[in-house]
Protein backbone atom coordinates (compact mmCIF):
# COMPACT_ATOMS: atom_id res chain seq x y z
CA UNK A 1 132.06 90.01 88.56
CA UNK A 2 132.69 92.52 91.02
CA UNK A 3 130.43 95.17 93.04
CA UNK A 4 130.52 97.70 95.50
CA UNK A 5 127.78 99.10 97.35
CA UNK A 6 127.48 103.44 97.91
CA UNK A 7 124.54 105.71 98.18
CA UNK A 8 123.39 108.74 96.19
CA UNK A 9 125.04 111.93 96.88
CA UNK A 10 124.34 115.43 95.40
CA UNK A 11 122.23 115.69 92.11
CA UNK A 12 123.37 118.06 89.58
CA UNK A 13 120.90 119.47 87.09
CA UNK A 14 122.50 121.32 83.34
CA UNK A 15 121.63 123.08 81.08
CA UNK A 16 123.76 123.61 78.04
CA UNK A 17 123.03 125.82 75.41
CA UNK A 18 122.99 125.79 71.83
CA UNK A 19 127.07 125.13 70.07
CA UNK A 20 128.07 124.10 73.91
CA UNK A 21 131.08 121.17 73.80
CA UNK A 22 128.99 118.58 75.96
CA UNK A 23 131.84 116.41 76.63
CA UNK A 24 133.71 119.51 78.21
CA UNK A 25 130.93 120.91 79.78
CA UNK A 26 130.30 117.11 81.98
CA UNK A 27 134.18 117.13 82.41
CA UNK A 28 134.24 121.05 83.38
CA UNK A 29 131.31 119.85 85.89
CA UNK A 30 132.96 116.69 87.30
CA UNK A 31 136.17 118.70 88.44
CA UNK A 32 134.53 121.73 89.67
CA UNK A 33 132.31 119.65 92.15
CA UNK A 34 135.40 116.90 92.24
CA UNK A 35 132.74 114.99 91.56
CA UNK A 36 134.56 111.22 91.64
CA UNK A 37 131.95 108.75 90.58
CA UNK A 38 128.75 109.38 88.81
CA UNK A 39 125.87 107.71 86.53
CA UNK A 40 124.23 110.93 84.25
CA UNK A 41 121.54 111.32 82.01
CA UNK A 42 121.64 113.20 78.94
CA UNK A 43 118.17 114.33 76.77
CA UNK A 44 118.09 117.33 74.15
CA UNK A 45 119.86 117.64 70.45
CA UNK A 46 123.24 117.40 69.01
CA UNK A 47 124.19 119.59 66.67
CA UNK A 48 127.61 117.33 65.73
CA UNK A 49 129.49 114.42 67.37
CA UNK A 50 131.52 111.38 66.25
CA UNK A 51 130.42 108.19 67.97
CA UNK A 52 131.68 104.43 68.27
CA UNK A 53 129.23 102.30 66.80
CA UNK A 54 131.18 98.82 67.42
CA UNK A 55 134.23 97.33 66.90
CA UNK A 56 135.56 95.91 63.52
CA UNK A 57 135.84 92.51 64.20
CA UNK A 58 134.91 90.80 67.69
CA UNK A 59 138.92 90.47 67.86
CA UNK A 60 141.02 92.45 70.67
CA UNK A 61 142.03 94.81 71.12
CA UNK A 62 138.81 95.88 69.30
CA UNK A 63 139.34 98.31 66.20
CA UNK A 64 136.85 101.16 66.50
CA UNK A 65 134.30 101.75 63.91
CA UNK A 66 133.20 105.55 63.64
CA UNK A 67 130.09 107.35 62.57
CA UNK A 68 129.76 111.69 62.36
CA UNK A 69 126.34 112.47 63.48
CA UNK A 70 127.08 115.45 60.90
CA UNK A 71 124.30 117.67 61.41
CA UNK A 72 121.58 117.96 64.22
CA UNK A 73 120.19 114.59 66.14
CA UNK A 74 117.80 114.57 69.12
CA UNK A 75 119.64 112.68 72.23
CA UNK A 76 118.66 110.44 74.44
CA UNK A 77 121.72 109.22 76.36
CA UNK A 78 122.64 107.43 79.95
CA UNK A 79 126.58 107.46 80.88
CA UNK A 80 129.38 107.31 83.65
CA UNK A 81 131.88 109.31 84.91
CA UNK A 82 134.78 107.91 86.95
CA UNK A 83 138.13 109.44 87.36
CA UNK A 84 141.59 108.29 84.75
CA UNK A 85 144.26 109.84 86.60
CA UNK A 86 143.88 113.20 87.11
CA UNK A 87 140.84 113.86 84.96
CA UNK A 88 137.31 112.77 84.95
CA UNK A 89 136.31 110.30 82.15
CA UNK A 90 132.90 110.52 80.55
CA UNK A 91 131.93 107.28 79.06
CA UNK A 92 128.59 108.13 77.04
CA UNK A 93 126.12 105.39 75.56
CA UNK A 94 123.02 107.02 73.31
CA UNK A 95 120.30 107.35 71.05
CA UNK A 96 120.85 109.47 68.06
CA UNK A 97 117.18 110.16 65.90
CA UNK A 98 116.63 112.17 62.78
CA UNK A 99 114.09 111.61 61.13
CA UNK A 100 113.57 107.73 60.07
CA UNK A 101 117.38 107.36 61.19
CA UNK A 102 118.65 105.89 63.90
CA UNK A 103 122.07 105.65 65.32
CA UNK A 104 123.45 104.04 69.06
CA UNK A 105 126.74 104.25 69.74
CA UNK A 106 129.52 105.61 72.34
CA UNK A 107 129.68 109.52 72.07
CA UNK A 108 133.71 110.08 72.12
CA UNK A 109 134.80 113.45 69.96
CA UNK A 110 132.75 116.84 68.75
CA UNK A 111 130.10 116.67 70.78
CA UNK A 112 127.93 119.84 70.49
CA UNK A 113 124.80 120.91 71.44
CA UNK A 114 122.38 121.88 69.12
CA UNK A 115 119.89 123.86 70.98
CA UNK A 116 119.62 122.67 74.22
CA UNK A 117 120.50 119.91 75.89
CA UNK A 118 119.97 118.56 79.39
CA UNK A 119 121.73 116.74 81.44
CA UNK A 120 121.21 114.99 84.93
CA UNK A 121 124.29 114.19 87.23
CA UNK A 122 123.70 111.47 89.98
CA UNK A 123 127.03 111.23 92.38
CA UNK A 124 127.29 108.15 93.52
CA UNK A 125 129.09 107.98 97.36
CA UNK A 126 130.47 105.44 99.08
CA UNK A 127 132.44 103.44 96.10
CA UNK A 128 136.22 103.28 95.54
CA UNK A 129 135.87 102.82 91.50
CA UNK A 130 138.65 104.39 89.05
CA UNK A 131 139.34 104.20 84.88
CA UNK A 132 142.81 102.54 84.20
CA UNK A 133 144.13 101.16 81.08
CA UNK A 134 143.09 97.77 80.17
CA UNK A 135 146.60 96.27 78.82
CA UNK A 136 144.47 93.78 76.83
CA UNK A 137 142.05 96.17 75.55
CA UNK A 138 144.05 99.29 75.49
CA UNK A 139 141.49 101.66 76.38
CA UNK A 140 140.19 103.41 79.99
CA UNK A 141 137.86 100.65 81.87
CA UNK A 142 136.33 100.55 85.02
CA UNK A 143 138.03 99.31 87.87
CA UNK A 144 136.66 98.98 91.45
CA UNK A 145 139.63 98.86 93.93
């Protein structure tokens, strides 16, 4: 294991509206304020989305198993951003409910809002943390330098 220690910066509070790309929007967000490191909070409705609900097998690298949301899901959802490169990445954990279903998985492609949907941005200062490629894996994971 491995930890660093920072403090709470600036708070950033969303709002996005109904057909708004939520991934792009938190990205749009994170480079605007150059925000570098952040925990956020996402609650509201999806009108669409493809999420990761596990891998395949428990065999690396890990083969991805998808689910489309497909039509609108109320959202409860907790997530990190910490920069790849140049960009911000958004890793997104959540709760997707309609009805008597229930689906948890990793929010990675078509995210859209479907009415509103707010979101809750905690920068977190004082860490040295980056995304870089996990040869093993082959995907983006946090590394604190």
């Amino acid at each position: 294991m491995k930890y660093q220690i920072g403090n709470t910066g600036r708070i950033v509070v969303a709002k996005f509206d109904d057909h708004d790309d939520v991934l792009n929007n938190l990205n749009e967000i994170a480079k605007k304020e150059n925000i570098r490191s952040a925990v956020f909070w996402l609650v509201g409705g999806m009108r669409e989305g493809r999420i990761v609900v596990g891998p395949e097998t428990d065999e690396l690298p890990p083969k991805p198993v998808w689910k489309e949301l497909g039509e609108s899901h109320e959202l409860l959802g907790i997530g990190t951003i910490f920069w790849f490169n140049d960009e911000p990445k958004i890793h997104l954990h959540g709760a997707f409910g309609k009805k008597d279903m229930l689906k948890v998985g990793c929010l990675r492609e078509n995210a859209k809002t479907f009415l509103v949907l707010e979101a809750i941005i905690m920068e977190i200062d004082g860490v040295n943390a980056i995304r870089e490629i996990d040869p093993e894996i082959g995907i983006p994971l946090l590394k604190l330098l």
